[in-house]
Protein backbone atom coordinates (compact mmCIF):
# COMPACT_ATOMS: atom_id res chain seq x y z
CA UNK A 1 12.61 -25.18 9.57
CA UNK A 2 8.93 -25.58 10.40
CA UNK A 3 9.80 -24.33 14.11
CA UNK A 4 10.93 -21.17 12.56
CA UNK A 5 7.74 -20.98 10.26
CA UNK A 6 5.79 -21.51 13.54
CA UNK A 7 7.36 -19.19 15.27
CA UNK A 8 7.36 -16.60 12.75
CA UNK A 9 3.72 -16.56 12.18
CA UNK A 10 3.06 -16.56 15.61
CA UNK A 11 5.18 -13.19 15.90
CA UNK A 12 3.43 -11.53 12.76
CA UNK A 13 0.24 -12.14 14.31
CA UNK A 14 1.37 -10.55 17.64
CA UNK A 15 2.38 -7.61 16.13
CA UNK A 16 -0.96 -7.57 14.11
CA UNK A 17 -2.98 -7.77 17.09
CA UNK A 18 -0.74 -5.36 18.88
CA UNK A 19 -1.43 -2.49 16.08
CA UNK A 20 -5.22 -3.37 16.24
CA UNK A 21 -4.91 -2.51 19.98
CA UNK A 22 -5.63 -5.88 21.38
CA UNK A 23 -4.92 -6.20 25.26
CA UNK A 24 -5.75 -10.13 25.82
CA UNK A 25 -4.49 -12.76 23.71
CA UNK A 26 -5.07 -16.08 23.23
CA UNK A 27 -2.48 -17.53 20.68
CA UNK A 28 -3.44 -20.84 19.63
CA UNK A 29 -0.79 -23.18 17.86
CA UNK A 30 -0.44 -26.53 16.73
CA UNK A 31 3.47 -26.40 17.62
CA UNK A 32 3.92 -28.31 21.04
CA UNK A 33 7.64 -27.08 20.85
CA UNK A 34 7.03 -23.67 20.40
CA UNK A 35 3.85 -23.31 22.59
CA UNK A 36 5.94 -24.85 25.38
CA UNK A 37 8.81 -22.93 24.69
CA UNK A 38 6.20 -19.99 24.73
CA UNK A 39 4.90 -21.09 28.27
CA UNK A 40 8.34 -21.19 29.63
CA UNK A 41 7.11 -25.26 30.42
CA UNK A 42 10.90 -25.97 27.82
CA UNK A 43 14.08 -24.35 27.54
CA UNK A 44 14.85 -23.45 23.87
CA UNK A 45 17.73 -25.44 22.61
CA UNK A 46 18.22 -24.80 18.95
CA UNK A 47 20.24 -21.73 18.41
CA UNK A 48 18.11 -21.27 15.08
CA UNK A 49 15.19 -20.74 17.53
CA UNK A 50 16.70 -18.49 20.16
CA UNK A 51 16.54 -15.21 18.55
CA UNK A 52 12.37 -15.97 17.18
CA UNK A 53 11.71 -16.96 21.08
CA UNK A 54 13.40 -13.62 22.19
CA UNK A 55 11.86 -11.58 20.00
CA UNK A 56 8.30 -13.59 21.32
CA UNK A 57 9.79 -12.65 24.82
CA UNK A 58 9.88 -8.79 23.65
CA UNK A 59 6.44 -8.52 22.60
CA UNK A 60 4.39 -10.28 25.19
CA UNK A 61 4.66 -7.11 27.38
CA UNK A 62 2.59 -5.32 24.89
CA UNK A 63 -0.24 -7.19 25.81
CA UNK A 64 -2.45 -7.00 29.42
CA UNK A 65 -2.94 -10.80 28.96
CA UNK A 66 -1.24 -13.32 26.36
CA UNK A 67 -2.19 -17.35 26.69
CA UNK A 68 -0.34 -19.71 24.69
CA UNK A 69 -2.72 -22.83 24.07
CA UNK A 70 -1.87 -26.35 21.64
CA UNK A 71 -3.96 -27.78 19.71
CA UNK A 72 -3.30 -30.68 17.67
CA UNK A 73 -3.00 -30.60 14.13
CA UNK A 74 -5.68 -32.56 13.15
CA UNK A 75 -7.98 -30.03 15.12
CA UNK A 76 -6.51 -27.20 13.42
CA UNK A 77 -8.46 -27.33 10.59
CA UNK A 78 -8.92 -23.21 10.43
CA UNK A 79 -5.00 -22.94 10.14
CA UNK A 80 -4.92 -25.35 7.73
CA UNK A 81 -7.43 -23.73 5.82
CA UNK A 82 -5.47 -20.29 6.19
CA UNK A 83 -2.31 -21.76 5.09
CA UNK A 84 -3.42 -23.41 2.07
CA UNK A 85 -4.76 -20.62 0.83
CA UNK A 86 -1.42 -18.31 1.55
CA UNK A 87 -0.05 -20.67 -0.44
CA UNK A 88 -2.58 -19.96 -3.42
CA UNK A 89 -1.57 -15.94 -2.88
CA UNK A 90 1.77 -14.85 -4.27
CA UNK A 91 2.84 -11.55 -3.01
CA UNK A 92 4.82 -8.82 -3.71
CA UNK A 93 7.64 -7.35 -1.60
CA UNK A 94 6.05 -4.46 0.34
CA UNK A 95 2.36 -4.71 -0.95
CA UNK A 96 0.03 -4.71 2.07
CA UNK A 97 -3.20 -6.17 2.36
CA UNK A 98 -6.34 -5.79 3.84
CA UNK A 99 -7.74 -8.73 6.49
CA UNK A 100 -9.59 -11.36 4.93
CA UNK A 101 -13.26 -11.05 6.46
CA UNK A 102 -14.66 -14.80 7.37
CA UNK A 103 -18.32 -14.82 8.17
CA UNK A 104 -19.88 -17.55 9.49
CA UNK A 105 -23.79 -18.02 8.51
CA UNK A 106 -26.37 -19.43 9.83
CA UNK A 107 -28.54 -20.38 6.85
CA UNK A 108 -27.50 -21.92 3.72
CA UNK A 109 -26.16 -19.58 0.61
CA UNK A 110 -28.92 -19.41 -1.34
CA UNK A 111 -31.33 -17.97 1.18
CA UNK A 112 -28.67 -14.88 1.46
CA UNK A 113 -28.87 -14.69 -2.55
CA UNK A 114 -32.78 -14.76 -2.20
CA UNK A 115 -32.44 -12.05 -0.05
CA UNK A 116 -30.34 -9.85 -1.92
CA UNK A 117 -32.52 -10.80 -5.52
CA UNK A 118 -35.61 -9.19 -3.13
CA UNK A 119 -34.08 -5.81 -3.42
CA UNK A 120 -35.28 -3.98 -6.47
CA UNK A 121 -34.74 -0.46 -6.63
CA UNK A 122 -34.34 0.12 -10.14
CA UNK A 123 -30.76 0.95 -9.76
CA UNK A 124 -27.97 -1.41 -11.36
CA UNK A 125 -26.13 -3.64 -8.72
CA UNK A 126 -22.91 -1.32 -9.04
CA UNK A 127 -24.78 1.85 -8.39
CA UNK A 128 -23.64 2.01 -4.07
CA UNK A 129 -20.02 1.22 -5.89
CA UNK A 130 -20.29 3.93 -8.84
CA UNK A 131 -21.14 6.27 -6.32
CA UNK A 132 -18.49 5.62 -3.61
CA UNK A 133 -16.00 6.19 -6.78
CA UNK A 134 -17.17 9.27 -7.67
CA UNK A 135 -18.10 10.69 -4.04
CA UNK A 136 -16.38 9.02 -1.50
CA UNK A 137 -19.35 8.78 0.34
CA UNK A 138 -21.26 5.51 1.96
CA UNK A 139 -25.07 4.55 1.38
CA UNK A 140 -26.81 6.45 4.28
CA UNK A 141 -28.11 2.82 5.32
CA UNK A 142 -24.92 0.91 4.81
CA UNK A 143 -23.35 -0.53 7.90
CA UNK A 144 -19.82 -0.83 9.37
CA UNK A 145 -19.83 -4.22 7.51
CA UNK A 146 -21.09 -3.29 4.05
CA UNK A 147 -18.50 0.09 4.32
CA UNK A 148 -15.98 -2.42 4.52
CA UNK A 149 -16.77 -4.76 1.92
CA UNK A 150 -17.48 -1.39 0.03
């Protein structure tokens, strides 16, 4: 069963990257079995496994480059941390949802909130957001980050 889970999520993230127009991929997995079976380096045996591993097969063509690399579990720790919290999320049947955006920084949090607490235009902190509503428009000076998170 957790073959099939591995296998799974590595073929919804293919076809994720595939619709964002990616041409080299690395996929990184903590599966030996199904990152061998994915480097042709082990035959797949389970029938349960054959169709996930064909349908693998079908969409590595899509790609200019695909690399299958293991990593052990206990190096994994961003996986882990993505699957416990799809575990928080329940979803419903045919609701999309948008990426979830991880930034890295390079100073702790409160100098960012110091930052933002500097800005004092007079305006309430849901102006950009009232306006957006009512407009559709962006800030002038927000970026391709801030439209996002907008």
């Amino acid at each position: 069963m957790n073959n099939q889970a591995e296998y799974e999520a590595c073929i919804v993230g293919m076809e994720a990257a595939f619709t964002l127009g990616v041409e080299k991929l690395e996929v990184i997995g903590d599966s030996n079995l199904m990152v061998s079976q994915a480097n042709g380096h082990w035959k797949v045996r389970e029938e349960k496994l054959k169709p996930y591993h064909q349908d693998l097969e079908e969409l590595i063509p899509h790609f200019n480059k695909v690399t299958f690399t293991h990593i052990p579990r206990l190096k994994n720790q961003f996986a882990d941390a993505l699957a416990t919290l799809a575990s928080m999320v329940k979803l419903l049947l045919g609701v999309k949802l948008r990426p979830i955006l991880i930034e890295q920084r390079d100073f702790p949090s409160h100098q960012y909130v110091n930052a933002i607490n500097d800005v004092n235009d007079g305006l309430p902190w849901y102006h950009d957001i009232w306006n957006f509503v009512e407009s559709g428009m962006y800030p002038v000076e927000a970026s391709k980050k801030d439209q996002t998170a907008l």
